[in-house]
C-alpha atoms as a PDB file:
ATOM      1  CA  UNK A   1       0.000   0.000   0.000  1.00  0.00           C
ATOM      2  CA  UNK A   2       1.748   3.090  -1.307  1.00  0.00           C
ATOM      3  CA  UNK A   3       0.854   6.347   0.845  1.00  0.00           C
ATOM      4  CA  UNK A   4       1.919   9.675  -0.163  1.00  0.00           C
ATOM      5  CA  UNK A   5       1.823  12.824   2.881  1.00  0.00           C
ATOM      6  CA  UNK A   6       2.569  16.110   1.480  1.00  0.00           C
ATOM      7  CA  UNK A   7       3.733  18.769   3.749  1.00  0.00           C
ATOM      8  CA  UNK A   8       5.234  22.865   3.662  1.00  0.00           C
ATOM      9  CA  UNK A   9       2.193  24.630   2.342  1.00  0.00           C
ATOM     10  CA  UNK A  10       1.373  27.868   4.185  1.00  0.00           C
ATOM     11  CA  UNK A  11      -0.087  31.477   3.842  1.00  0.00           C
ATOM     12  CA  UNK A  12       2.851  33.704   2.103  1.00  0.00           C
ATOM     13  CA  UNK A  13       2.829  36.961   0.563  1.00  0.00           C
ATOM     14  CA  UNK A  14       2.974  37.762  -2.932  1.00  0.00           C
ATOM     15  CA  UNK A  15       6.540  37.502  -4.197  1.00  0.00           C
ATOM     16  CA  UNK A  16       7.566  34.672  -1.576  1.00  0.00           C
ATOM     17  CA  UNK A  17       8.738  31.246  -1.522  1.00  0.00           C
ATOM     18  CA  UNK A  18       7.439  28.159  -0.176  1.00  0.00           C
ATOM     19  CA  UNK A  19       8.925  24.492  -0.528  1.00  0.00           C
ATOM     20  CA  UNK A  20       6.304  21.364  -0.678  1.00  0.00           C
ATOM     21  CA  UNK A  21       7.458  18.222  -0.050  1.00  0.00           C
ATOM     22  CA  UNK A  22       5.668  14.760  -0.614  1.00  0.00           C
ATOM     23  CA  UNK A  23       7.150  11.477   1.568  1.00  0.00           C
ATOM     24  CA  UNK A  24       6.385   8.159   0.115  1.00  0.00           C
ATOM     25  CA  UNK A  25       5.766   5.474   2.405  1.00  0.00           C
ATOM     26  CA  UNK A  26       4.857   1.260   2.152  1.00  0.00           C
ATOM     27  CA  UNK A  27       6.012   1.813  -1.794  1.00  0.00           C
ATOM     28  CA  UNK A  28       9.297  -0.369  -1.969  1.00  0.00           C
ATOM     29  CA  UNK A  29      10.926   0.163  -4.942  1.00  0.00           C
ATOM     30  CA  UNK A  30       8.204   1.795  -6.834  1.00  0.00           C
ATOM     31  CA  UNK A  31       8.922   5.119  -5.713  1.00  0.00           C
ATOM     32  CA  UNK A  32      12.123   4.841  -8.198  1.00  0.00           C
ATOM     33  CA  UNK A  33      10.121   2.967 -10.637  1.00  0.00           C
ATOM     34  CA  UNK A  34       7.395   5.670 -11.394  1.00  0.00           C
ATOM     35  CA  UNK A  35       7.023   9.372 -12.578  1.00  0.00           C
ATOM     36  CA  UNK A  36       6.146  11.621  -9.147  1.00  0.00           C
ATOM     37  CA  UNK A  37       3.838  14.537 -10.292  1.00  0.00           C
ATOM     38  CA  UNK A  38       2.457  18.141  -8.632  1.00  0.00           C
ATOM     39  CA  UNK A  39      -0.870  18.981  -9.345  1.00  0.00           C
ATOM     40  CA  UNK A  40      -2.792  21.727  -7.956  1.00  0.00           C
ATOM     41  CA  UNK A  41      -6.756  22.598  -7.065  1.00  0.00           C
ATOM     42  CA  UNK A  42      -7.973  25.958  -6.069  1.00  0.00           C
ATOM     43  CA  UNK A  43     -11.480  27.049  -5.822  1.00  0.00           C
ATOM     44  CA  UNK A  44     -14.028  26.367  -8.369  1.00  0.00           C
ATOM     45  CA  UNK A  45     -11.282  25.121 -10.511  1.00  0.00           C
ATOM     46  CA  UNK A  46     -10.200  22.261 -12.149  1.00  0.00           C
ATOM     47  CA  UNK A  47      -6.910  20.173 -11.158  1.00  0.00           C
ATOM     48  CA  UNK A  48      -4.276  20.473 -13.216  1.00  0.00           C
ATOM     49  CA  UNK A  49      -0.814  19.212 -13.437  1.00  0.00           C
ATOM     50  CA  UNK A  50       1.888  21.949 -12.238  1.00  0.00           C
ATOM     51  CA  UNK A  51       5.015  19.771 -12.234  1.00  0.00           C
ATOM     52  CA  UNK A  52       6.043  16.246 -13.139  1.00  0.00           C
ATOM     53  CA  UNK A  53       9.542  14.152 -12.875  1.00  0.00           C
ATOM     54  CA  UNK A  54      10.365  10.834 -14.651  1.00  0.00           C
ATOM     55  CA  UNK A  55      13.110   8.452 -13.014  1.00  0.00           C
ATOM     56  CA  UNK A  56      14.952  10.370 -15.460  1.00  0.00           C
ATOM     57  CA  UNK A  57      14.998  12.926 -13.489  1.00  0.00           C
ATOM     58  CA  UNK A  58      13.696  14.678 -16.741  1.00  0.00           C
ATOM     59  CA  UNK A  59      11.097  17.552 -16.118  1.00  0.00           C
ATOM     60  CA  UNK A  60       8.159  19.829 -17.310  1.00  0.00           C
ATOM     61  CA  UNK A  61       6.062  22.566 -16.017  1.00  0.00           C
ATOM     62  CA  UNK A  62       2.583  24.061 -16.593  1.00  0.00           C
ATOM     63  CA  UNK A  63       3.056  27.341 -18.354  1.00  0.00           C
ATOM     64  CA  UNK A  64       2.096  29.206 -15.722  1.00  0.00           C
ATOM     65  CA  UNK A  65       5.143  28.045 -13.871  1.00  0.00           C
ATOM     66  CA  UNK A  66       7.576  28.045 -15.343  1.00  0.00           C
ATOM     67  CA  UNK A  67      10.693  29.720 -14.457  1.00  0.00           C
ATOM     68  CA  UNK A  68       9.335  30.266 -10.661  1.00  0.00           C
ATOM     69  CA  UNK A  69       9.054  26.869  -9.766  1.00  0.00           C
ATOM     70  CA  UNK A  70      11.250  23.603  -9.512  1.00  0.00           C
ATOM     71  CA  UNK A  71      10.575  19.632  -9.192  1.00  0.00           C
ATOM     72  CA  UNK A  72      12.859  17.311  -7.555  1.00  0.00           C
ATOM     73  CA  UNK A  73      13.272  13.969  -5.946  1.00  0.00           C
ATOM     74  CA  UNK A  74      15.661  12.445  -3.135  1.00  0.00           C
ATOM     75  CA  UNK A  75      15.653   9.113  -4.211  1.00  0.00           C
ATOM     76  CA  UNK A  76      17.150   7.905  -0.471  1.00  0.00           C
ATOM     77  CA  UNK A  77      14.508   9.437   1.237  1.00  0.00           C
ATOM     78  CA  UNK A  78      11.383   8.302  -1.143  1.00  0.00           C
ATOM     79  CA  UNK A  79      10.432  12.249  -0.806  1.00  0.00           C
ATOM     80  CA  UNK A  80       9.752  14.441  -3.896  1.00  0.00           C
ATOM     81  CA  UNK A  81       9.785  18.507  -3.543  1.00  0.00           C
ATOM     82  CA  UNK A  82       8.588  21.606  -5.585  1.00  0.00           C
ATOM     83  CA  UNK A  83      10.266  24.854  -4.376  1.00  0.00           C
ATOM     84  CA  UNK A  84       8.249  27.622  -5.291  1.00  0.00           C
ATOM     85  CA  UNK A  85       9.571  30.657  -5.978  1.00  0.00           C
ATOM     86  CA  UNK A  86       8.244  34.198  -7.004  1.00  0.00           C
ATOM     87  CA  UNK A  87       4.647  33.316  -5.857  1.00  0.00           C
ATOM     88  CA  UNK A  88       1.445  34.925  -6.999  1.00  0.00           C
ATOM     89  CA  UNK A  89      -2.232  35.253  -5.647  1.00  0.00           C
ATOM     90  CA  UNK A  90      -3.342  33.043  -8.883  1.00  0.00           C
ATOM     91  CA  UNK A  91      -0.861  30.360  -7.218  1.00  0.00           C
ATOM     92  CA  UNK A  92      -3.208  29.821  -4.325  1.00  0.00           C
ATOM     93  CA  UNK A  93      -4.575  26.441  -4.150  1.00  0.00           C
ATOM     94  CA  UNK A  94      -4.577  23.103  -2.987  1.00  0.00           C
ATOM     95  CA  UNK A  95      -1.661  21.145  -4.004  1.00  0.00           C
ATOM     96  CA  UNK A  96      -1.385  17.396  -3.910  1.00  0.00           C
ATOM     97  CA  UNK A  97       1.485  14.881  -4.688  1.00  0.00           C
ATOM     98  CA  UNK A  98       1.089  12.170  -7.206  1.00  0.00           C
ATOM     99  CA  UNK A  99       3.026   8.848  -7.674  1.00  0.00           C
ATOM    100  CA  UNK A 100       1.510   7.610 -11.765  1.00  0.00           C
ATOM    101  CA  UNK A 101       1.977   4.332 -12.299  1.00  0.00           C
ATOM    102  CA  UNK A 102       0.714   1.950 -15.036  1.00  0.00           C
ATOM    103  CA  UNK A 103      -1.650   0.388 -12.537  1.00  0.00           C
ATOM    104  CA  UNK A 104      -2.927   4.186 -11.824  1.00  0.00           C
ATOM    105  CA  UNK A 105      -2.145   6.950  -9.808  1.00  0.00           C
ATOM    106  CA  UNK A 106      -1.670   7.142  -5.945  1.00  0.00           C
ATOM    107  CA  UNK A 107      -2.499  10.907  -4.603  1.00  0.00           C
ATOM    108  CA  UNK A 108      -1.383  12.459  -1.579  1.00  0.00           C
ATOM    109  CA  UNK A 109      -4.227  14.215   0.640  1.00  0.00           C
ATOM    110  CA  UNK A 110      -3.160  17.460  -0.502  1.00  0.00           C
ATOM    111  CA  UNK A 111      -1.748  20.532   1.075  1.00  0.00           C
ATOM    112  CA  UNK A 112      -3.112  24.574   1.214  1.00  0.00           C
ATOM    113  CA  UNK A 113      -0.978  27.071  -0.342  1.00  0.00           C
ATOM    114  CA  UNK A 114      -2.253  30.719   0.136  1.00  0.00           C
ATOM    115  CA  UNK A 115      -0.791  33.552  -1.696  1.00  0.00           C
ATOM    116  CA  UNK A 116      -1.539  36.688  -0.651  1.00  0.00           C
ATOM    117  CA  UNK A 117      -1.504  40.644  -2.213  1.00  0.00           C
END
């Protein structure tokens, strides 16, 4: 049973920084074995992907966030991280952790990230 606990989210100003990170747990190997995604969720909106990494360690962003943030992964510590940088209001939202797998995708339960003016 693969559980995913996200964890950093906050209330920041406009401008700030804020670093999310996602722990794997009860995965084995197939934290390495899988592309680890961010997706976000604010109000009335649709969820949409912000970040993903392969095993690669190859990347891609949403458009909207590019340049501000960064995806990562500590392989040793089954943890995945998205440092975000030069935040904005339109940021604000709930962002949860993915592990996508062939078998489907496991989701974190999500953490707040408020942006404020």
């Amino acid at each position: 049973q693969v559980q995913l606990v996200e964890s950093g989210g906050g209330l920041v100003q406009s401008g700030g920084s804020l670093r999310l990170s996602c722990a794997a747990s009860g995965s084995g190997s197939i934290f390495t074995a899988y592309p680890m995604a961010w997706y976000r969720q604010g109000p009335g909106k649709q969820r949409e992907l912000v970040a993903r990494i392969t095993t690669g360690e190859t990347t891609d962003y949403a458009d909207s966030v590019k340049g501000r943030f960064t995806i990562s992964r500590e392989i040793a510590k089954n943890t995945v991280y998205l440092q975000m940088d030069s935040l904005k209001p339109d940021d604000s939202a709930v962002y949860l952790c993915a592990l996508i797998t062939d078998r489907g995708t496991y989701w974190g339960q999500g953490t707040q990230v408020t942006v404020s003016s």
